[in-house]
C-alpha atoms as a PDB file:
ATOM      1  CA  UNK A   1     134.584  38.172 226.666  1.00  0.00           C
ATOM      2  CA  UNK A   2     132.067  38.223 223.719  1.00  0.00           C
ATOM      3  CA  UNK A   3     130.643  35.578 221.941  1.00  0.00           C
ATOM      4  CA  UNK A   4     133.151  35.878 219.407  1.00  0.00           C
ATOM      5  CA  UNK A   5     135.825  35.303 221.902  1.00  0.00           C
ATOM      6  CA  UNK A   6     134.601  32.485 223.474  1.00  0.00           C
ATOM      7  CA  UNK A   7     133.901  30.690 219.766  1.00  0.00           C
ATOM      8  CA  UNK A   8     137.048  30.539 219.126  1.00  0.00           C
ATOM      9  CA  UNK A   9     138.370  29.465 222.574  1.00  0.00           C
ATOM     10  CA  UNK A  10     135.830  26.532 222.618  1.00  0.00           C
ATOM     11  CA  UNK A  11     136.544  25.448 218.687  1.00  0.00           C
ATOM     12  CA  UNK A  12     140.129  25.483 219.608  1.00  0.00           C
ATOM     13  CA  UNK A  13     139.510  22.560 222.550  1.00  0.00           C
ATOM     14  CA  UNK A  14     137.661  20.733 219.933  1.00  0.00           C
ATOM     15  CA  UNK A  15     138.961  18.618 217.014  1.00  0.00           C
ATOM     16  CA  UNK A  16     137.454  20.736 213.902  1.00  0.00           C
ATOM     17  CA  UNK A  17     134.666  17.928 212.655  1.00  0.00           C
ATOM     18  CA  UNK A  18     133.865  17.977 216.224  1.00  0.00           C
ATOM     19  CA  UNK A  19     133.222  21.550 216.759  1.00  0.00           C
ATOM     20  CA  UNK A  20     131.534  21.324 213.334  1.00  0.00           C
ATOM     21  CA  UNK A  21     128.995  18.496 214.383  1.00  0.00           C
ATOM     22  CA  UNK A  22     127.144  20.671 216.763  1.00  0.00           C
ATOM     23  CA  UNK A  23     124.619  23.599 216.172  1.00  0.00           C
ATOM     24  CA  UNK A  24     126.480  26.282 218.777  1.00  0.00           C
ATOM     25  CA  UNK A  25     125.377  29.622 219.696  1.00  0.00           C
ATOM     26  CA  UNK A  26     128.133  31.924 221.563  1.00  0.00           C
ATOM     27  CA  UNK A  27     126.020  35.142 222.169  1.00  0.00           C
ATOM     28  CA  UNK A  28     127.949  38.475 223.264  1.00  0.00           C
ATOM     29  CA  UNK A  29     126.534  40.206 226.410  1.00  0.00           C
ATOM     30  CA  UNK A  30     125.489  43.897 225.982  1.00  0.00           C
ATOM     31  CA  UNK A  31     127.504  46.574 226.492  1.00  0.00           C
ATOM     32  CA  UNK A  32     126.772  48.410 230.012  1.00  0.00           C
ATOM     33  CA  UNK A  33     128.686  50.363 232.779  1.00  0.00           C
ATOM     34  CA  UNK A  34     130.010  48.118 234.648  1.00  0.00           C
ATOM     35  CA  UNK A  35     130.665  49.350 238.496  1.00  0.00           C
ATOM     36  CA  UNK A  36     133.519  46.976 238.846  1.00  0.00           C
ATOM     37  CA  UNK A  37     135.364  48.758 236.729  1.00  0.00           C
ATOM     38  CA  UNK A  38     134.904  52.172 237.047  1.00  0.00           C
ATOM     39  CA  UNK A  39     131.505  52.858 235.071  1.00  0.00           C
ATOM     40  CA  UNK A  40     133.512  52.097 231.900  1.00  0.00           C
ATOM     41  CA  UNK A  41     131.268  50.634 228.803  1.00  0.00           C
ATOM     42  CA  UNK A  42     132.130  46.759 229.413  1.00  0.00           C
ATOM     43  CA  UNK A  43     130.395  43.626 227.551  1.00  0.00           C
ATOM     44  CA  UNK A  44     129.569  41.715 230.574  1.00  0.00           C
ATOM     45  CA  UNK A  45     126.272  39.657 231.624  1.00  0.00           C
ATOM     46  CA  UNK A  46     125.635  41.145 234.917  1.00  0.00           C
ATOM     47  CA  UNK A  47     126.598  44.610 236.965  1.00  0.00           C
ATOM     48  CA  UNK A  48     128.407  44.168 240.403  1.00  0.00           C
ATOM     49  CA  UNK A  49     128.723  46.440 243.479  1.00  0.00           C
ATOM     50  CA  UNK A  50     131.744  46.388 245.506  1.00  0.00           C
ATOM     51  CA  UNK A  51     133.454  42.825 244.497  1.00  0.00           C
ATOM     52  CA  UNK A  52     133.122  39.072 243.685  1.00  0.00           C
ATOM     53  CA  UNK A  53     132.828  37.974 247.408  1.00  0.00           C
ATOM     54  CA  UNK A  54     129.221  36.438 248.185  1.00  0.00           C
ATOM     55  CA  UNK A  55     128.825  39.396 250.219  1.00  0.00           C
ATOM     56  CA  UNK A  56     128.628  41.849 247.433  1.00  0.00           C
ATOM     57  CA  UNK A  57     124.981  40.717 245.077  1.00  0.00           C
ATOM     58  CA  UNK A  58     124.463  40.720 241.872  1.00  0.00           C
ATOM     59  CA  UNK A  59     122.214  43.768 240.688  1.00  0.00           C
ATOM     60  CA  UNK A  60     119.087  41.873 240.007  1.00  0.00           C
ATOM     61  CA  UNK A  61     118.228  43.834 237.391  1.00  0.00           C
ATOM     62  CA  UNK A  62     121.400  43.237 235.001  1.00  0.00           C
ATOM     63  CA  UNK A  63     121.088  39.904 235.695  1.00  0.00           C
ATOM     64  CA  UNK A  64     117.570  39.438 234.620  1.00  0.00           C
ATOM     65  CA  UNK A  65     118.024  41.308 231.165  1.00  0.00           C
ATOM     66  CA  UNK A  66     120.981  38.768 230.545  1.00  0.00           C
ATOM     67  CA  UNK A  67     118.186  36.021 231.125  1.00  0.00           C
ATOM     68  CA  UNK A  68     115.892  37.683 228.533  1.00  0.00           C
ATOM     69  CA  UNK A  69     118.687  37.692 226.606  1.00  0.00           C
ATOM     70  CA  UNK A  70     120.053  34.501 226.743  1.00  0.00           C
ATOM     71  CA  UNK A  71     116.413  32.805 226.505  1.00  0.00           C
ATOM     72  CA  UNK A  72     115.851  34.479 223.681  1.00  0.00           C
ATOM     73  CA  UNK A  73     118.675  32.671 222.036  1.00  0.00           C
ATOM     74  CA  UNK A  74     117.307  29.681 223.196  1.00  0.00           C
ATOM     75  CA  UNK A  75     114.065  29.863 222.604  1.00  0.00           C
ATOM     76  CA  UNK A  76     114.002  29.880 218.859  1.00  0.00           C
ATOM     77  CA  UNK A  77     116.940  27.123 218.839  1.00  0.00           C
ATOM     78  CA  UNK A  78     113.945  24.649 220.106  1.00  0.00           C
ATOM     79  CA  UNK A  79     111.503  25.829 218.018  1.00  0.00           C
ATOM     80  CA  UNK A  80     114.068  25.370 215.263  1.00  0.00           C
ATOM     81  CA  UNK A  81     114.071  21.195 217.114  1.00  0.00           C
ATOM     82  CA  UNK A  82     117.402  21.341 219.198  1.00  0.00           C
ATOM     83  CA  UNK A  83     117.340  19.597 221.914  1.00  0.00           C
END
């Protein structure tokens, strides 16, 4: 799903000055081919090869631009003094 998506899933579990009292970030994983579905441009955070089992790895590499990714969401949300 994309960051979008999941916004408005969480905000909906919330009462609204809930959701409101917290600094969120949902960030929207890039769009790659994703094996698991045929190649096919997907938004996901990670590549897999061959299924979900624990058999079948993540593809390292996928997973560690997600990382960068994600960190660099983070990062600046503690320079900025969240916790």
């Amino acid at each position: 799903d994309t960051g979008r998506g999941v916004e408005a899933w969480v905000s909906s579990l919330l009462p609204r000055d809930e959701f409101k009292a917290f600094d969120w970030e949902f960030p929207t994983a890039k769009i790659i081919p994703y094996t698991l579905n045929g190649g096919a441009p997907s938004s996901v955070w990670y590549d897999r090869v061959g299924g979900f089992e624990p058999r079948y790895p993540e593809q390292t590499p996928s997973v560690e631009r997600s990382a960068k990714q994600v960190l660099d969401v983070i990062d600046p949300a503690v320079k900025r003094g969240v916790p």
